[in-house]
N, C-alpha and C. Protein backbone atom coordinates (compact mmCIF):
# COMPACT_ATOMS: atom_id res chain seq x y z
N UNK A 1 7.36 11.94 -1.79
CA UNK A 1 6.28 11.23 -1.12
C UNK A 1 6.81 10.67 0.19
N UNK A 2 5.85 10.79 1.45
CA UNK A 2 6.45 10.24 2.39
C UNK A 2 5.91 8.48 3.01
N UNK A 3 6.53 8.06 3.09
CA UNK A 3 6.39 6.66 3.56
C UNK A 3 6.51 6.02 4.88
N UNK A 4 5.57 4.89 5.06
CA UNK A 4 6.04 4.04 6.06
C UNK A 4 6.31 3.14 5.93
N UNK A 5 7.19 2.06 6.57
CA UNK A 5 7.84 1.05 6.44
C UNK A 5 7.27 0.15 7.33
N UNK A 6 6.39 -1.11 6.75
CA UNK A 6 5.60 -2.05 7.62
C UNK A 6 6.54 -3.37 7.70
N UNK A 7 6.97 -3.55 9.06
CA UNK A 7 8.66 -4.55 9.13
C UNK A 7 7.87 -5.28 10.08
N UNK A 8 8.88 -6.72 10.15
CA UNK A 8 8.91 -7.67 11.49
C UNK A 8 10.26 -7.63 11.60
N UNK A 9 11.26 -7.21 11.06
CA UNK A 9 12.81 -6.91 11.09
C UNK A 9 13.29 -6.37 12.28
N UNK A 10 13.81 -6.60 13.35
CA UNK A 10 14.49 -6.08 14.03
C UNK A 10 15.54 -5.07 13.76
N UNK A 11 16.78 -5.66 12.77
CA UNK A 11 16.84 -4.99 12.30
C UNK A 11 16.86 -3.33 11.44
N UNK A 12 16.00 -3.52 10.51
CA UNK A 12 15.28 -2.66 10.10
C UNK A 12 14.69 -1.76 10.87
N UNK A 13 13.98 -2.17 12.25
CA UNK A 13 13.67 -1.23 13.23
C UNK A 13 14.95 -0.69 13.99
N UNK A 14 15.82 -1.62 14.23
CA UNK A 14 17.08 -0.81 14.65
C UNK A 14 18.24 0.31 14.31
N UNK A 15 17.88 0.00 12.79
CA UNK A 15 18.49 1.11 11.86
C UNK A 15 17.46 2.38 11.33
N UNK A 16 16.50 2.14 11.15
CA UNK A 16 15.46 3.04 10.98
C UNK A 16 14.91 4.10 12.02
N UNK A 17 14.58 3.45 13.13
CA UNK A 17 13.65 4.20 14.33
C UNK A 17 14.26 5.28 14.29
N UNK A 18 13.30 6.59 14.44
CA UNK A 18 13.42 7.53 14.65
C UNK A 18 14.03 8.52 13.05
N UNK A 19 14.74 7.66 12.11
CA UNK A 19 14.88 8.31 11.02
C UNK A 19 13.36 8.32 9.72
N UNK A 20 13.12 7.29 10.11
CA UNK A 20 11.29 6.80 8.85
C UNK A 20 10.22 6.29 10.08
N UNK A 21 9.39 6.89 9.40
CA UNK A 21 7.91 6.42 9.86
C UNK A 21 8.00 4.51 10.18
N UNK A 22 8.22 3.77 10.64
CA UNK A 22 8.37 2.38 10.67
C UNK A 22 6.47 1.79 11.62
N UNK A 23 6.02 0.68 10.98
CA UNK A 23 4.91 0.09 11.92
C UNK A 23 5.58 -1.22 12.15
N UNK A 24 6.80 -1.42 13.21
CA UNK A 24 6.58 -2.82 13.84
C UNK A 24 5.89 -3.61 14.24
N UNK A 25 5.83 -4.91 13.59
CA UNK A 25 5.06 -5.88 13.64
C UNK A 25 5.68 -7.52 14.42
N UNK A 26 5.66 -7.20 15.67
CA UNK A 26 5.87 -8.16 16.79
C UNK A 26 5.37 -9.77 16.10
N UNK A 27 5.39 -10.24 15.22
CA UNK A 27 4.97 -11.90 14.46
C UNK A 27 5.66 -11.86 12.87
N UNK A 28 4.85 -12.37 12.19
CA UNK A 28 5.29 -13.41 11.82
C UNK A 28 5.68 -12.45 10.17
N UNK A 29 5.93 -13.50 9.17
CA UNK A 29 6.02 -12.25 7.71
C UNK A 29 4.63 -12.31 7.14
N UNK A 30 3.46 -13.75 7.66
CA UNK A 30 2.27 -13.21 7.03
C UNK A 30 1.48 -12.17 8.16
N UNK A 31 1.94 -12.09 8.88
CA UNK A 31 1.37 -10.54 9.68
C UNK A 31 1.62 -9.58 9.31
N UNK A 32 2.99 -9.55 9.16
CA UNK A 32 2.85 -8.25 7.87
C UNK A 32 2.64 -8.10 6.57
N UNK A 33 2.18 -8.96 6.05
CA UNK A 33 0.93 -8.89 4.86
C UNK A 33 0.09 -8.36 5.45
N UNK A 34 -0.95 -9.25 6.44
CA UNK A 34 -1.60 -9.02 7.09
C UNK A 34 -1.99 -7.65 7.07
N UNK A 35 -1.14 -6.59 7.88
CA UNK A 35 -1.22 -5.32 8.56
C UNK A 35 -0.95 -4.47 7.06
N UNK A 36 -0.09 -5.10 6.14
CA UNK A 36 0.10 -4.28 4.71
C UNK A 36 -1.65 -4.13 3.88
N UNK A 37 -1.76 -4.89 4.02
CA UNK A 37 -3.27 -5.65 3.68
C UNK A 37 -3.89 -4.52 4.41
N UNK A 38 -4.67 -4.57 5.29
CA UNK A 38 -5.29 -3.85 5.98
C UNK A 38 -5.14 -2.03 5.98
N UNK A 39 -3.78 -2.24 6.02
CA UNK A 39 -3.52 -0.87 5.08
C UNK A 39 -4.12 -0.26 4.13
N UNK A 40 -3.81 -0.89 2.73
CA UNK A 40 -4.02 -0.94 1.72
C UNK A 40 -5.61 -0.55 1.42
N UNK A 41 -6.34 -1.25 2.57
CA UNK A 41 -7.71 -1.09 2.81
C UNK A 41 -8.40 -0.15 3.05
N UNK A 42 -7.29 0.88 3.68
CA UNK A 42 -7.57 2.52 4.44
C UNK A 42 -7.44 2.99 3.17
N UNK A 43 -6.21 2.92 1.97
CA UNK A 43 -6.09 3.89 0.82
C UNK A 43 -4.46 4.13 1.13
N UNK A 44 -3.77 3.08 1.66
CA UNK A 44 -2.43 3.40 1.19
C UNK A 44 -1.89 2.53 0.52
N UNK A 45 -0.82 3.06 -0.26
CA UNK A 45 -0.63 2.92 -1.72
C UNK A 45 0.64 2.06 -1.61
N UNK A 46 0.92 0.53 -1.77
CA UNK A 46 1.73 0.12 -1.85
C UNK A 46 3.33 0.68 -2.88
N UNK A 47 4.57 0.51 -2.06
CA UNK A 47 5.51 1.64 -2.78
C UNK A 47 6.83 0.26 -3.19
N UNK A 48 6.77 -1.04 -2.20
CA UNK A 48 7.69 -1.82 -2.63
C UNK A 48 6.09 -3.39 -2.68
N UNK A 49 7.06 -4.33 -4.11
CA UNK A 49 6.65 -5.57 -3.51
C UNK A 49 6.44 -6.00 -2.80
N UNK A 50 5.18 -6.66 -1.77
CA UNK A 50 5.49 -7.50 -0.75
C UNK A 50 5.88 -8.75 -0.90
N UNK A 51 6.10 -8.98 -1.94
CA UNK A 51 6.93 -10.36 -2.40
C UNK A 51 8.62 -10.49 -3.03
N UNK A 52 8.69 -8.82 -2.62
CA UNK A 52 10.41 -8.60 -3.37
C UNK A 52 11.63 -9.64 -3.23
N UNK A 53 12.31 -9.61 -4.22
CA UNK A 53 13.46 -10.83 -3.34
C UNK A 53 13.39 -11.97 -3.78
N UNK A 54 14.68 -12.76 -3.36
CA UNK A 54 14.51 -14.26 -4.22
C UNK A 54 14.48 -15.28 -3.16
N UNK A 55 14.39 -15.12 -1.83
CA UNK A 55 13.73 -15.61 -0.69
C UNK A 55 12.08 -16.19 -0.45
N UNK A 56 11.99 -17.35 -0.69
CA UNK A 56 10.62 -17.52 -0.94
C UNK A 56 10.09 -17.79 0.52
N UNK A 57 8.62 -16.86 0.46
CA UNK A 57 7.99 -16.77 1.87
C UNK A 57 7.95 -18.40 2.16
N UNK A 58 7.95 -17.98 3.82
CA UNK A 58 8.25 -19.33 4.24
C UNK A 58 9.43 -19.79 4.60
N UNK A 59 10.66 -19.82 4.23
CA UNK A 59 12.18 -19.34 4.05
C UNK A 59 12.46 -18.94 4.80
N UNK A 60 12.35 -17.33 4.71
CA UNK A 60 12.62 -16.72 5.79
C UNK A 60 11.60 -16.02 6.76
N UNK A 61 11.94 -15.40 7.93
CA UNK A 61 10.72 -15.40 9.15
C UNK A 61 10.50 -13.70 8.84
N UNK A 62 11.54 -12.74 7.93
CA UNK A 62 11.40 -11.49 7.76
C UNK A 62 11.07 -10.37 6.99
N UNK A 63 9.99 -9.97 7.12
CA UNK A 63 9.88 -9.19 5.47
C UNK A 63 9.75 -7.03 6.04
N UNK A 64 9.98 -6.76 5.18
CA UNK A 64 9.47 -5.17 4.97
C UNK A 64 8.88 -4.84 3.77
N UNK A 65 8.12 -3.62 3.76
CA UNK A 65 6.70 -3.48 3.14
C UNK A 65 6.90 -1.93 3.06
N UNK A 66 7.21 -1.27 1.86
CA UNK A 66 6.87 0.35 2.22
C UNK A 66 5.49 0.44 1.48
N UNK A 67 4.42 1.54 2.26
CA UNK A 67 3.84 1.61 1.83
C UNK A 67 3.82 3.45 1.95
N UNK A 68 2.91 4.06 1.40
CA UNK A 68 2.32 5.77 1.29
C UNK A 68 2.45 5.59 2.58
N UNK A 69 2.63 6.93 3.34
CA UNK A 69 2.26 7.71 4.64
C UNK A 69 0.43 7.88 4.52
N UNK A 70 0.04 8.18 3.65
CA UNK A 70 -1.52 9.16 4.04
C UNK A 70 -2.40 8.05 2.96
N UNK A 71 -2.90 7.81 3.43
CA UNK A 71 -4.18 7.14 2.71
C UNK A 71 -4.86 8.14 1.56
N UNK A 72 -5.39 7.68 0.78
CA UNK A 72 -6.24 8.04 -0.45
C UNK A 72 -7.33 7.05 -0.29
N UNK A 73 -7.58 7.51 -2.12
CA UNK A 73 -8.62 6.28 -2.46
C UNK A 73 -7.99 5.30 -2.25
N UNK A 74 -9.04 3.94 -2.16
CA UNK A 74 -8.22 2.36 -2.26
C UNK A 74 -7.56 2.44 -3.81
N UNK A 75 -5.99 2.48 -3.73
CA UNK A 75 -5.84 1.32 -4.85
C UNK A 75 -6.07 -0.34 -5.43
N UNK A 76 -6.88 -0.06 -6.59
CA UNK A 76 -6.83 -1.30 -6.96
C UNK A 76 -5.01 -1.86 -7.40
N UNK A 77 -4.57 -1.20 -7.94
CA UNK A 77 -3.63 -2.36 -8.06
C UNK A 77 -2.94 -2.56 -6.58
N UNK A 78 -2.82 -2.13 -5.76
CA UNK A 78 -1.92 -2.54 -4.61
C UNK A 78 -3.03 -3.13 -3.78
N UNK A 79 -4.25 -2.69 -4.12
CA UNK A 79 -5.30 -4.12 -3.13
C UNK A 79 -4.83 -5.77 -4.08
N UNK A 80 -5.05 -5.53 -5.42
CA UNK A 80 -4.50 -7.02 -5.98
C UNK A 80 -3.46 -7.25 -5.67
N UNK A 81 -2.24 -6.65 -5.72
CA UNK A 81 -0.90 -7.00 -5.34
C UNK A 81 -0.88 -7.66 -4.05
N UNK A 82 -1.44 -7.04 -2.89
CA UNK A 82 -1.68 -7.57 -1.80
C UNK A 82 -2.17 -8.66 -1.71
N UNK A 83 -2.90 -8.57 -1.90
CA UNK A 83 -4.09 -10.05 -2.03
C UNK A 83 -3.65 -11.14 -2.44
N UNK A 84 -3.07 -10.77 -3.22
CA UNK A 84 -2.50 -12.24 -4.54
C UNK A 84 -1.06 -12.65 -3.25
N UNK A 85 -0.54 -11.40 -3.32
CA UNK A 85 0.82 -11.69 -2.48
C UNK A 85 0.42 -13.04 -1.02
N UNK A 86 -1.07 -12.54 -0.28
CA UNK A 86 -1.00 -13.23 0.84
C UNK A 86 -1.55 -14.77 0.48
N UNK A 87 -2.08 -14.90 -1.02
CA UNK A 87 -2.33 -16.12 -1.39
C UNK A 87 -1.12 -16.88 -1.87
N UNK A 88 -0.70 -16.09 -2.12
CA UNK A 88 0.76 -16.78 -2.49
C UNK A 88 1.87 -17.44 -1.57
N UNK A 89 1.67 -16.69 -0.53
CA UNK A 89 2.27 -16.70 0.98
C UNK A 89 1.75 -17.96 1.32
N UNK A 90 0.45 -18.24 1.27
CA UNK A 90 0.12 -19.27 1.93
C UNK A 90 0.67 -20.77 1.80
N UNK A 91 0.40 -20.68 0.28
CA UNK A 91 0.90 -22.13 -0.82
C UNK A 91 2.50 -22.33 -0.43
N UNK A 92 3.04 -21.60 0.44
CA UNK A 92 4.45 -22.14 1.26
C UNK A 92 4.67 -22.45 2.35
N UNK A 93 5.04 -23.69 2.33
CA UNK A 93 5.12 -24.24 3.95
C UNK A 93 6.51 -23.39 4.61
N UNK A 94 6.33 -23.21 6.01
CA UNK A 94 7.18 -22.83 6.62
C UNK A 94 8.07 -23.28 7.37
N UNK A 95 9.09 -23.09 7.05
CA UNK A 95 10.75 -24.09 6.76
C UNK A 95 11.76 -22.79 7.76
N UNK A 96 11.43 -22.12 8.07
CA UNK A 96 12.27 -20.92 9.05
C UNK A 96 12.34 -21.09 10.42
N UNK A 97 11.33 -21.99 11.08
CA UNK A 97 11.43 -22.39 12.60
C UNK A 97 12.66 -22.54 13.22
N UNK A 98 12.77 -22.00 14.70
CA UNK A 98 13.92 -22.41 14.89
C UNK A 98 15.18 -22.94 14.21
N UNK A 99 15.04 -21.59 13.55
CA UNK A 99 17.10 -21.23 12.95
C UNK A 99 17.78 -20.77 14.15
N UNK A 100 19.25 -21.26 13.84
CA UNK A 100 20.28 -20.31 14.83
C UNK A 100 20.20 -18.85 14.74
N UNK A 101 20.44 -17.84 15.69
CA UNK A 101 21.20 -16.69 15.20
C UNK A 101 21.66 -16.30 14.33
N UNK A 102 22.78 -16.82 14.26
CA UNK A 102 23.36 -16.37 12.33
C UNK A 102 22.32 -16.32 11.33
N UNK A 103 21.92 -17.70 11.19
CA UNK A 103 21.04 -17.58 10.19
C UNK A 103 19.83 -16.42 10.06
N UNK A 104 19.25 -15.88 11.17
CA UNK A 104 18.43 -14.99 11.69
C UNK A 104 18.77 -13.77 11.33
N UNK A 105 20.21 -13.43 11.31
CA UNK A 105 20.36 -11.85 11.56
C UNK A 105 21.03 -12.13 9.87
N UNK A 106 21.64 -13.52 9.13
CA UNK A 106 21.66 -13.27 7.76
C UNK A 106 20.23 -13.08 6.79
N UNK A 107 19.05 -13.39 7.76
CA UNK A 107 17.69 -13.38 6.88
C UNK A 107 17.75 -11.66 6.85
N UNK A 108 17.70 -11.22 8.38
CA UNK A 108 17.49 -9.50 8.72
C UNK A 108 18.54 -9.00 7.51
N UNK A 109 19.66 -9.17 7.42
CA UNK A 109 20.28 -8.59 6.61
C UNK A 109 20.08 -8.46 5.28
N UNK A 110 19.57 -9.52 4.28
CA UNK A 110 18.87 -9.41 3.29
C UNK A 110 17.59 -8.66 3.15
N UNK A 111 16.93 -8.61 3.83
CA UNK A 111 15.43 -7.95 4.03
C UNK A 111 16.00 -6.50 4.11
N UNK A 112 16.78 -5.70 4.71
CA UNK A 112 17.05 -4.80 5.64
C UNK A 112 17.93 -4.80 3.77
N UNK A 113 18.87 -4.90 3.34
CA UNK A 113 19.09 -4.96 1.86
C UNK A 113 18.11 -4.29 1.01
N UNK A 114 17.36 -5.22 0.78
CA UNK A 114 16.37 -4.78 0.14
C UNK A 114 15.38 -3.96 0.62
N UNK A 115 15.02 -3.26 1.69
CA UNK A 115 14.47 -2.46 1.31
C UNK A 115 15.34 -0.77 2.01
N UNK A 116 16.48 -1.08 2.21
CA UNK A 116 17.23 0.13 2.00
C UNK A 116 17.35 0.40 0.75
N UNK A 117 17.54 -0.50 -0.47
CA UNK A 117 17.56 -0.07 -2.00
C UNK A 117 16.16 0.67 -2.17
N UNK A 118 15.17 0.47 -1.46
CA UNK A 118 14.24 0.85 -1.93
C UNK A 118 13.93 2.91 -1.69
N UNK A 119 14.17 2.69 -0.32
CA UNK A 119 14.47 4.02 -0.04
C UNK A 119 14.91 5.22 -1.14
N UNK A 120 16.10 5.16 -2.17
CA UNK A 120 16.00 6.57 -2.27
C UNK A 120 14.78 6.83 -3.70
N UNK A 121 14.18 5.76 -4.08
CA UNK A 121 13.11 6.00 -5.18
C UNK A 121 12.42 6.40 -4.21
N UNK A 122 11.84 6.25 -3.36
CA UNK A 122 10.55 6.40 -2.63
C UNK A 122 10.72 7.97 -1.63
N UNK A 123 11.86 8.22 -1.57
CA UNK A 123 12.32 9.82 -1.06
C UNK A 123 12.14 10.76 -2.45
N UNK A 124 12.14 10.45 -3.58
CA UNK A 124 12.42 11.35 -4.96
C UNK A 124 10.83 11.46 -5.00
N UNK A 125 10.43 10.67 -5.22
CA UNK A 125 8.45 10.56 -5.32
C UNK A 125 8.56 12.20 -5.18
């Protein structure tokens, strides 16, 4: 199955581009709900958590999102997953403002972690 990868990761766009389909998302991690969301809406099929990780939104400023390449029907479960995910998002205040660097490129590095693990399930599909 082929995938895209919906990031605000720098990162992730820096190691990826040009090897995976990537949709950079210039804001925030509920923008990319947001844009996962909206996805999801066309008929693509969520492939990782948008809540993966023991980083609670809010925390950190970075998330990635694989979802299907090609739209289908809407899934219901990845429209609920979504949904619930950006309600969940909300009920956390955001505590990530103005971090140093380090701290920044240690958030990218966890994110960019997790969803390189995700990769070779989602290449076998």
């Amino acid at each position: 199955m082929s995938f895209v990868i919906v990031t605000n990761n720098p990162l992730v766009r820096q190691r990826y581009e040009g090897l995976y389909r990537l949709d950079f998302i210039d804001g925030t991690y509920m923008n990319v709900l947001e844009r996962v969301r909206d996805r999801v809406h066309l008929g693509h099929k969520l492939l990782t958590h948008p809540l993966s990780g023991s980083v609670k939104p809010g925390e950190t400023p970075y998330k990635s999102v694989m979802i299907s390449s090609k739209p289908g029907i809407i899934d219901m479960e990845s429209l609920g997953t979504i949904e619930m995910s950006i309600v969940t998002c909300r009920k956390f205040p955001i505590k990530c403002e103005n971090l140093p660097q380090k701290v920044l490129e240690d958030f990218q590095l966890v994110d960019f972690t997790l969803i390189d693990s995700a990769i070779p399930s989602a290449t076998v599909r």
